[in-house]
Protein backbone atom coordinates (compact mmCIF):
# COMPACT_ATOMS: atom_id res chain seq x y z
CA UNK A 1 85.51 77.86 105.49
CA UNK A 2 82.71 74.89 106.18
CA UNK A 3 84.25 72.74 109.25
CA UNK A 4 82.26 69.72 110.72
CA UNK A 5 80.76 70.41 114.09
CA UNK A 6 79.91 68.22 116.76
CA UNK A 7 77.51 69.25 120.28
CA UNK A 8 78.20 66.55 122.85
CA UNK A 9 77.06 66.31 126.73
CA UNK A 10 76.16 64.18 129.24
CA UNK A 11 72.76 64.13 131.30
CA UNK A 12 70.57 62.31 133.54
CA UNK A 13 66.75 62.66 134.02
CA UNK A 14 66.69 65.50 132.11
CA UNK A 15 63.68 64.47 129.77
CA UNK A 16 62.15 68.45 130.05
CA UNK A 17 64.95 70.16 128.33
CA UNK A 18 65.49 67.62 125.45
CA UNK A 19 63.27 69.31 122.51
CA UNK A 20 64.49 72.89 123.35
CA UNK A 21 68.20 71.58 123.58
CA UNK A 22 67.98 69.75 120.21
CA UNK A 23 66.30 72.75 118.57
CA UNK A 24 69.01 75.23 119.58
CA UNK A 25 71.53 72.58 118.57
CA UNK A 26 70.16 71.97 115.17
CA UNK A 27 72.57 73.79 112.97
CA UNK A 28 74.64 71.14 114.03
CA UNK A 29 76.42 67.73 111.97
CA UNK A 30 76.50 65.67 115.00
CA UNK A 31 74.80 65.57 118.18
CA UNK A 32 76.22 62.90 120.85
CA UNK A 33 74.95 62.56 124.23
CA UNK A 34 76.06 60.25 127.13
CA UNK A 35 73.50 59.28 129.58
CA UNK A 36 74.57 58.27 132.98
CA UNK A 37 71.74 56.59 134.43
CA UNK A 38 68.54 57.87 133.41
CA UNK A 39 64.88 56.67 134.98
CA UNK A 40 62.93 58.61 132.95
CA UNK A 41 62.40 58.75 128.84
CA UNK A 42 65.63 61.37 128.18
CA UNK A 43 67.40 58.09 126.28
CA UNK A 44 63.98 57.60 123.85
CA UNK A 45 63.21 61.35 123.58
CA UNK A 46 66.73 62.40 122.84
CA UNK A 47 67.34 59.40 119.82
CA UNK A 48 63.75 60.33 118.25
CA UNK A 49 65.21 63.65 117.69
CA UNK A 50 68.22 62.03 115.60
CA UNK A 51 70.80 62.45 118.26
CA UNK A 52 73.64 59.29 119.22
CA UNK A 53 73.36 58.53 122.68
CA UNK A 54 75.27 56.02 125.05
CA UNK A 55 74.62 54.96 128.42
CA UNK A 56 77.26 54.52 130.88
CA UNK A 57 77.22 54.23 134.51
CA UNK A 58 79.89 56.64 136.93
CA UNK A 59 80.74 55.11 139.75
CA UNK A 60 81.72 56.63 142.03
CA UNK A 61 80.35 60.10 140.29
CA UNK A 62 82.79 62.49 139.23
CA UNK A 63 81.95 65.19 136.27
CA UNK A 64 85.83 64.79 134.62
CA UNK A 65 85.47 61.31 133.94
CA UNK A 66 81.66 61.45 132.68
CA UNK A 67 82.71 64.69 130.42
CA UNK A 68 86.08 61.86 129.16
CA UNK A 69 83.53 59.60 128.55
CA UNK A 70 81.36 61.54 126.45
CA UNK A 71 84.79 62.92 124.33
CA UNK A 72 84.51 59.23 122.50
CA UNK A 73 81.27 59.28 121.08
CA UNK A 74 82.58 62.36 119.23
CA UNK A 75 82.97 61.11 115.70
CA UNK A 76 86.88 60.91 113.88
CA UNK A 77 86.21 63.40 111.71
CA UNK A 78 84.86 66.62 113.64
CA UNK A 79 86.27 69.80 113.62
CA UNK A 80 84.84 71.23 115.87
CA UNK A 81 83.39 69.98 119.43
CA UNK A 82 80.65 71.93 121.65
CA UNK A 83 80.15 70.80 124.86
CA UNK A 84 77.13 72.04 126.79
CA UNK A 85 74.46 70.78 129.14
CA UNK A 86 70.76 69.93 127.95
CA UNK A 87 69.60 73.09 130.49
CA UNK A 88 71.26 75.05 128.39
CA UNK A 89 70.87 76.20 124.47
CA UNK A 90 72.72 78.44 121.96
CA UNK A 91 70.89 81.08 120.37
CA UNK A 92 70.07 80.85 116.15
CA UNK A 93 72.79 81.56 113.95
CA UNK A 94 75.44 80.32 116.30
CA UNK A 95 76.96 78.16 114.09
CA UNK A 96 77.63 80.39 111.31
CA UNK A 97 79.19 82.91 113.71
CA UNK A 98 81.12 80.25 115.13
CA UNK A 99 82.89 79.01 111.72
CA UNK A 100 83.54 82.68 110.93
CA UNK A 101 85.32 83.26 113.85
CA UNK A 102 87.43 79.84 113.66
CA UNK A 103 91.10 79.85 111.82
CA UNK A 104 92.78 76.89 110.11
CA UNK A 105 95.27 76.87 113.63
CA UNK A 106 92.43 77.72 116.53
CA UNK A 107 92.01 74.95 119.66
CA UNK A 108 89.66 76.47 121.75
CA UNK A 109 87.08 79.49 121.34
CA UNK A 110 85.35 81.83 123.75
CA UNK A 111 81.82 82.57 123.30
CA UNK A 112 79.49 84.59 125.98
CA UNK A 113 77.46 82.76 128.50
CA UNK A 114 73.96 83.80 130.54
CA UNK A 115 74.61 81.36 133.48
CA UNK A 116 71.19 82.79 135.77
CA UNK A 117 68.28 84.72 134.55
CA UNK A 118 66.36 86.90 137.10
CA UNK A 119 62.54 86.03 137.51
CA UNK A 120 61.61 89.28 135.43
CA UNK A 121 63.29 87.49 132.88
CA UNK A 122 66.65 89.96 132.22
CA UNK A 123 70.10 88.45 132.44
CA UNK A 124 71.96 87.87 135.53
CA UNK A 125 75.35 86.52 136.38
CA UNK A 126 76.77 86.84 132.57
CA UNK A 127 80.33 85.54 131.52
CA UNK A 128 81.97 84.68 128.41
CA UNK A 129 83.40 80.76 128.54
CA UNK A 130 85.30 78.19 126.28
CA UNK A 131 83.72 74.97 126.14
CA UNK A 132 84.31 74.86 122.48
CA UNK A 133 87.34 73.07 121.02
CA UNK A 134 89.10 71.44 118.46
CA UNK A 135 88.92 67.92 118.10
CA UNK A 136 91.01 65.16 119.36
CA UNK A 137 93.66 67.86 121.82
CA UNK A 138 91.97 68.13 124.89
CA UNK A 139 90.75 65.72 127.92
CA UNK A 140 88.54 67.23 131.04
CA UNK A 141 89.98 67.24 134.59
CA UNK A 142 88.43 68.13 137.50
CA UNK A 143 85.58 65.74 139.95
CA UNK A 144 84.03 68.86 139.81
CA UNK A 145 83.76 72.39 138.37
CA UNK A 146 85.80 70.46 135.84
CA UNK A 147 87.88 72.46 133.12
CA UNK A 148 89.67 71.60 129.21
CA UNK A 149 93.42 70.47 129.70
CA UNK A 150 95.22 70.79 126.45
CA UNK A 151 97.27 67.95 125.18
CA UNK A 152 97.94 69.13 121.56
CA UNK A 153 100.80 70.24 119.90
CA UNK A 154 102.41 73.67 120.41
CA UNK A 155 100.16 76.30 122.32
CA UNK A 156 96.49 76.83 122.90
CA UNK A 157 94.89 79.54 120.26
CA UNK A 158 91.71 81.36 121.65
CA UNK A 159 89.27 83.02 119.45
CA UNK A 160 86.34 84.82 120.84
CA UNK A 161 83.32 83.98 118.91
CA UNK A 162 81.46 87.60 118.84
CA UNK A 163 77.45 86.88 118.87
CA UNK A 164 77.43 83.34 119.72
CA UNK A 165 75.19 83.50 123.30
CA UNK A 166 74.66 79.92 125.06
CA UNK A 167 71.87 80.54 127.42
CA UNK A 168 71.97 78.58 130.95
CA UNK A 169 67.88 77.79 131.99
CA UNK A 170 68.91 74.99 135.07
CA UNK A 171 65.87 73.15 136.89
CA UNK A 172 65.70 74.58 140.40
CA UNK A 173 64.82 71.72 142.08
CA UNK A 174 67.93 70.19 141.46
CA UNK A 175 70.62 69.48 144.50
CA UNK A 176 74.09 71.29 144.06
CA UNK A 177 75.01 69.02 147.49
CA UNK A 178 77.22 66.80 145.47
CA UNK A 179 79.57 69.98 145.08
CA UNK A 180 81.40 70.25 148.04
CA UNK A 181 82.46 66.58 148.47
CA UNK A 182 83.53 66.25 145.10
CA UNK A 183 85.32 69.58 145.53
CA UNK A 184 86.98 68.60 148.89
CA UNK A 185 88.39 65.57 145.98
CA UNK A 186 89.65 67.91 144.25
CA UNK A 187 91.50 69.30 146.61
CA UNK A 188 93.23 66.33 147.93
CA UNK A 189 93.81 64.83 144.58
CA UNK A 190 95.70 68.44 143.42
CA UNK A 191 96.30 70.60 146.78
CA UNK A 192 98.64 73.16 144.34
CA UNK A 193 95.04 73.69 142.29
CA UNK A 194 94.48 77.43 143.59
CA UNK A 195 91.55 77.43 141.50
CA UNK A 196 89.43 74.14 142.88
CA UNK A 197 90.89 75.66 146.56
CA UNK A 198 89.02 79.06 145.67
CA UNK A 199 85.91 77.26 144.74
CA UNK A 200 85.68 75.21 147.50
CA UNK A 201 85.98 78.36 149.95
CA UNK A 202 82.89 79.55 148.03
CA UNK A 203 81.11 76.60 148.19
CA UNK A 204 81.68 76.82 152.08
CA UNK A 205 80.51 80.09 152.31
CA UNK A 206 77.29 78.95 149.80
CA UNK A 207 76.62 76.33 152.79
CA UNK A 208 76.86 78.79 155.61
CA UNK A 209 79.99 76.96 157.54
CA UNK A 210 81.57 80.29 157.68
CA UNK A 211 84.41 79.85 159.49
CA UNK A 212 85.63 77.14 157.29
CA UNK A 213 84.77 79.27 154.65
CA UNK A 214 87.01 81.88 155.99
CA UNK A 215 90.15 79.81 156.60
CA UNK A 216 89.91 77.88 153.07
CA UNK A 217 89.52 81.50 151.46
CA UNK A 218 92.69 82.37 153.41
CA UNK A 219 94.69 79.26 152.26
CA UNK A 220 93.70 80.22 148.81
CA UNK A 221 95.05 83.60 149.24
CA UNK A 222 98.72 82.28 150.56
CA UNK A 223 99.37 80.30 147.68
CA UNK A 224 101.76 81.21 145.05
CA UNK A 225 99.83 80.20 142.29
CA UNK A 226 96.87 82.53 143.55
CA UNK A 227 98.11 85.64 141.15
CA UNK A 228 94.53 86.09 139.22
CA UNK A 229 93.90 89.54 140.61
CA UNK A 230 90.14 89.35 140.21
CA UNK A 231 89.84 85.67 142.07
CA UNK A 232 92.00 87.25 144.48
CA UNK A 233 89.53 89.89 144.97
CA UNK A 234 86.69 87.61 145.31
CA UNK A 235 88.39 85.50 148.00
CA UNK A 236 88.38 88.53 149.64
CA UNK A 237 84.86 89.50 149.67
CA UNK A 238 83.45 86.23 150.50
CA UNK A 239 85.93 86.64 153.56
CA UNK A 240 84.50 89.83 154.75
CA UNK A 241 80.74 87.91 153.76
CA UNK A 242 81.44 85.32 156.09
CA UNK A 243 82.67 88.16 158.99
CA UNK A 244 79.78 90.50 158.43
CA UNK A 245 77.72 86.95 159.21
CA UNK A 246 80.01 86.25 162.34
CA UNK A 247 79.50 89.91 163.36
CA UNK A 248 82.50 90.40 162.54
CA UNK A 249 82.30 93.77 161.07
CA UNK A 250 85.39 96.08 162.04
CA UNK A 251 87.73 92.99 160.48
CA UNK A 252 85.31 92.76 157.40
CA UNK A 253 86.01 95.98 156.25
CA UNK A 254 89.77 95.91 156.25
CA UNK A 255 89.19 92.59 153.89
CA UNK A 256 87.00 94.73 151.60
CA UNK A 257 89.66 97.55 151.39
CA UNK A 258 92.19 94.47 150.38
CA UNK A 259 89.42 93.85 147.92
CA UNK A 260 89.40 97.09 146.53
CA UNK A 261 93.20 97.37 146.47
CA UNK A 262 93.45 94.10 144.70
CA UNK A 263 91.21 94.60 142.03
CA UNK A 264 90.04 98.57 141.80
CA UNK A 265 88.75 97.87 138.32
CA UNK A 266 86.15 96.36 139.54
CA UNK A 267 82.92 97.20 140.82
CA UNK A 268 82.26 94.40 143.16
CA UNK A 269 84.10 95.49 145.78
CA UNK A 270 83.00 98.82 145.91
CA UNK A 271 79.50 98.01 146.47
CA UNK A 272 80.18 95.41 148.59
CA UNK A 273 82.07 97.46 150.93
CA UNK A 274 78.57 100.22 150.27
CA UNK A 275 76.63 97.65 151.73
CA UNK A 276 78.69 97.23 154.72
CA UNK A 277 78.12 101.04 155.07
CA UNK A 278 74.98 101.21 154.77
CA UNK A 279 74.76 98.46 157.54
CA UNK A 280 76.19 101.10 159.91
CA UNK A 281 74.41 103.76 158.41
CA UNK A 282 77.37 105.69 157.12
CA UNK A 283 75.56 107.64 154.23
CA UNK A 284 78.11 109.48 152.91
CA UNK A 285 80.53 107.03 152.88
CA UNK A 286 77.97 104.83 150.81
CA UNK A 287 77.85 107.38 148.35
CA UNK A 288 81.52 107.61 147.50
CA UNK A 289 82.03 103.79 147.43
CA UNK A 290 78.67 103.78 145.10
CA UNK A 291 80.23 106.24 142.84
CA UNK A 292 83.40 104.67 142.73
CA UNK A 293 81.68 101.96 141.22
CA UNK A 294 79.79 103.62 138.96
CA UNK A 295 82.87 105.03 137.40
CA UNK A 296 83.33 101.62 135.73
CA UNK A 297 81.59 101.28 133.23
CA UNK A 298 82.70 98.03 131.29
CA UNK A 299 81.48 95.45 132.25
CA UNK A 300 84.38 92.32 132.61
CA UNK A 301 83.94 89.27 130.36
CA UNK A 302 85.29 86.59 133.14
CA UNK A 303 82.41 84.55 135.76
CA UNK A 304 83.65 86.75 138.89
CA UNK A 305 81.40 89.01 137.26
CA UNK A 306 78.13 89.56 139.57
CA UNK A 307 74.90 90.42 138.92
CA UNK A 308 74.23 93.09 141.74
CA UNK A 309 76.85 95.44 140.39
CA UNK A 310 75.43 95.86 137.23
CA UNK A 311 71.91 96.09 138.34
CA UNK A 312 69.51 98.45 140.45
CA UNK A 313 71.26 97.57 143.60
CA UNK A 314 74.16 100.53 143.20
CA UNK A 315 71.70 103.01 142.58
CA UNK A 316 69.14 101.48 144.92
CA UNK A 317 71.99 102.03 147.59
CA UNK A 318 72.45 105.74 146.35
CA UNK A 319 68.75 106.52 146.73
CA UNK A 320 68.74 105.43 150.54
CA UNK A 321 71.59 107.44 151.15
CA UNK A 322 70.86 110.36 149.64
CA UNK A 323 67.36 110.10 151.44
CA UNK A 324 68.82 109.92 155.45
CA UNK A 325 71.01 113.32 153.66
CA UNK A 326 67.34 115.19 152.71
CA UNK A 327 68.47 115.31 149.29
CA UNK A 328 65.23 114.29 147.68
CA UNK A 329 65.55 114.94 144.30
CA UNK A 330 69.43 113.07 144.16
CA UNK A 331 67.15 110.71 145.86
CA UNK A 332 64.57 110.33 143.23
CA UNK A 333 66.64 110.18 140.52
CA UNK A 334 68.41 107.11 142.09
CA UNK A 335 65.40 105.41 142.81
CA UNK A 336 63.84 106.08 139.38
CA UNK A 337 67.31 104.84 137.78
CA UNK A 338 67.00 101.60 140.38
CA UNK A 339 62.97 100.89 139.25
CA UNK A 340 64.02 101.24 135.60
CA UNK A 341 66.13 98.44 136.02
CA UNK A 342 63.90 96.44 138.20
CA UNK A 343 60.27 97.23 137.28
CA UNK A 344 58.81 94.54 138.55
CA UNK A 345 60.44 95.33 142.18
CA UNK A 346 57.06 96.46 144.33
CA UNK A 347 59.65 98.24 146.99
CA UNK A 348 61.43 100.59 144.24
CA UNK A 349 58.12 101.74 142.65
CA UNK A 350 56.85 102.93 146.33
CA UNK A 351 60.19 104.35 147.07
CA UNK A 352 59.76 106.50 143.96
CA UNK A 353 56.29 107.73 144.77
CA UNK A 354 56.84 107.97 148.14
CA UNK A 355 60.04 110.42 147.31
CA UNK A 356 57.85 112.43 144.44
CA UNK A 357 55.20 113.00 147.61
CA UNK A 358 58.07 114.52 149.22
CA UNK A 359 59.73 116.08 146.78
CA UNK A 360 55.74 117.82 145.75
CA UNK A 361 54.98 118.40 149.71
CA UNK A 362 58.51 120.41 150.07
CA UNK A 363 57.76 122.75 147.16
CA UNK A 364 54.50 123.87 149.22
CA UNK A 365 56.47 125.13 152.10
């Protein structure tokens, strides 16, 4: 079935990423942008390549209403609506997979999403979101970290859109210091939000004020609404983060064994609680928390997902331990499993050679 899609967004100054944002978006039937106060040429560049663009001023800034704003242009008759940023872009054929996977009764559809890259170029934190809807049903709310609120008929129907990949490539230069005032809003404006509460927690945490980190994350926990096992989990581990930075170490790792209890499916806080073990030079014990880890193998779809677990650092940890324990070749085949998945990592490539010199000098003696 052929639906009419529409890609909207909003931007500002973001003249570098408007030719490869309107060449992912091409498969397109409308493209609608609201600009909120750009200096440079994004306005000229961005209409040259066919798309509708407004201009609207947001005063004071907040992302819901700008994202409200930018659900107008939309034309009548769309199906379909796709909201991303212009530092972002869908991979080819995206379209086509997306119209498979929507039915006649779908609102809202889940599709995966590379959020950070790592400078060799491989995937980092990876997610699967739904900033995809159905026309004309939904409004944004939120000053910040905003999300869809439904206001159709009935219930919401998910689909997830297998093979549609949205691809986040932000400028780094950019300030995220409008965050935590907009999400200290957001808590005033809806204190019973667990999720803006968790977020702003992190955001503390992200600034270094770790004490206030610590007794937001704590807040978050206490609240009745908090029941999302694996948010739970995170509060957690950014509470024994903060500790571990207060030297707080002993109370740390009874957080991370809440962690683990909260959420044993996942891998984070295994490793997490590895690292603080490896801090105090406990090698076996980094071993079984590593393995425990590495028992899971599948990899969760939501953005609590982190990069380090599913990278070189488990078995990076593994190597180290199994060195201080003179088992060389457990060792080696740790480190060779951690530079396979980091080759461009100088440390992990000496590690390796210096544990094959050892490995080579032992079977002389």
């Amino acid at each position: 079935m052929s639906y009419r899609v529409c890609v909207y967004a909003i931007c500002k100054n973001e003249s570098q990423f408007v030719e490869r944002f309107m060449d992912s978006i091409s498969e397109a039937d409308d493209i609608c942008v609201l600009d909120t106060g750009s200096t440079d040429d994004t306005v000229e560049r961005l209409k040259a390549r066919g798309a509708h663009v407004e201009q609207k001023i947001i005063a004071p800034w907040r992302f819901d209403v700008a994202r409200n704003k930018s659900l107008k242009l939309i034309p009548k008759n769309a199906d379909i609506c796709c909201c991303i940023d212009l530092d972002e872009q869908f991979q080819p054929g995206w379209r086509e997979k997306l119209e498979r996977a929507w039915q006649p009764d779908t609102t809202r559809a889940r599709y995966r999403y590379t959020w950070s890259f790592l400078p060799d170029g491989r995937e980092g934190c990876v997610f699967w979101t739904d900033k995809i809807h159905k026309n004309g049903c939904y409004r944004w709310v939120n000053p910040v970290h905003e999300v869809l609120q439904y206001l159709g008929e009935g219930g919401e129907r998910f689909v997830d859109t297998e093979g549609v990949q949205l691809d986040h490539h932000p400028d780094p230069s950019k300030s995220r210091g409008q965050y935590l005032p907009l999400l200290e809003l957001a808590v005033r404006e809806d204190p019973q939000n667990d999720r803006n509460r968790h977020y702003l927690g992190r955001e503390y945490m992200f600034r270094g004020e770790w004490a206030q980190a610590v007794s937001t994350l704590k807040a978050h926990l206490a609240m009745p609404q908090a029941v999302w096992r694996d948010e739970r989990c995170a509060s957690m581990r950014y509470i024994a983060r903060c500790l571990r930075h207060l030297e707080r170490g002993d109370e740390a790792a009874l957080w991370l064994h809440r962690a683990i209890a909260e959420a044993p499916y996942l891998r984070e806080p295994y490793l997490e609680f590895a690292d603080l073990l490896y801090q105090q030079k406990d090698w076996c014990g980094v071993i079984f928390m590593v393995n425990c880890a590495l028992a899971i193998t599948e990899r969760p779809r939501t953005y609590i997902c982190e990069p380090f677990a599913w990278g070189s650092f488990p078995y990076d940890l593994l190597s180290i331990a199994y060195f201080h324990l003179s088992q060389w070749e457990s060792a080696l085949k740790n480190a060779e499993k951690a530079f396979a998945l980091a080759p461009d990592d100088a440390r992990l490539q000496e590690n390796c050679a210096l544990l094959r010199a050892k490995i080579q000098k032992e079977s002389r003696i």
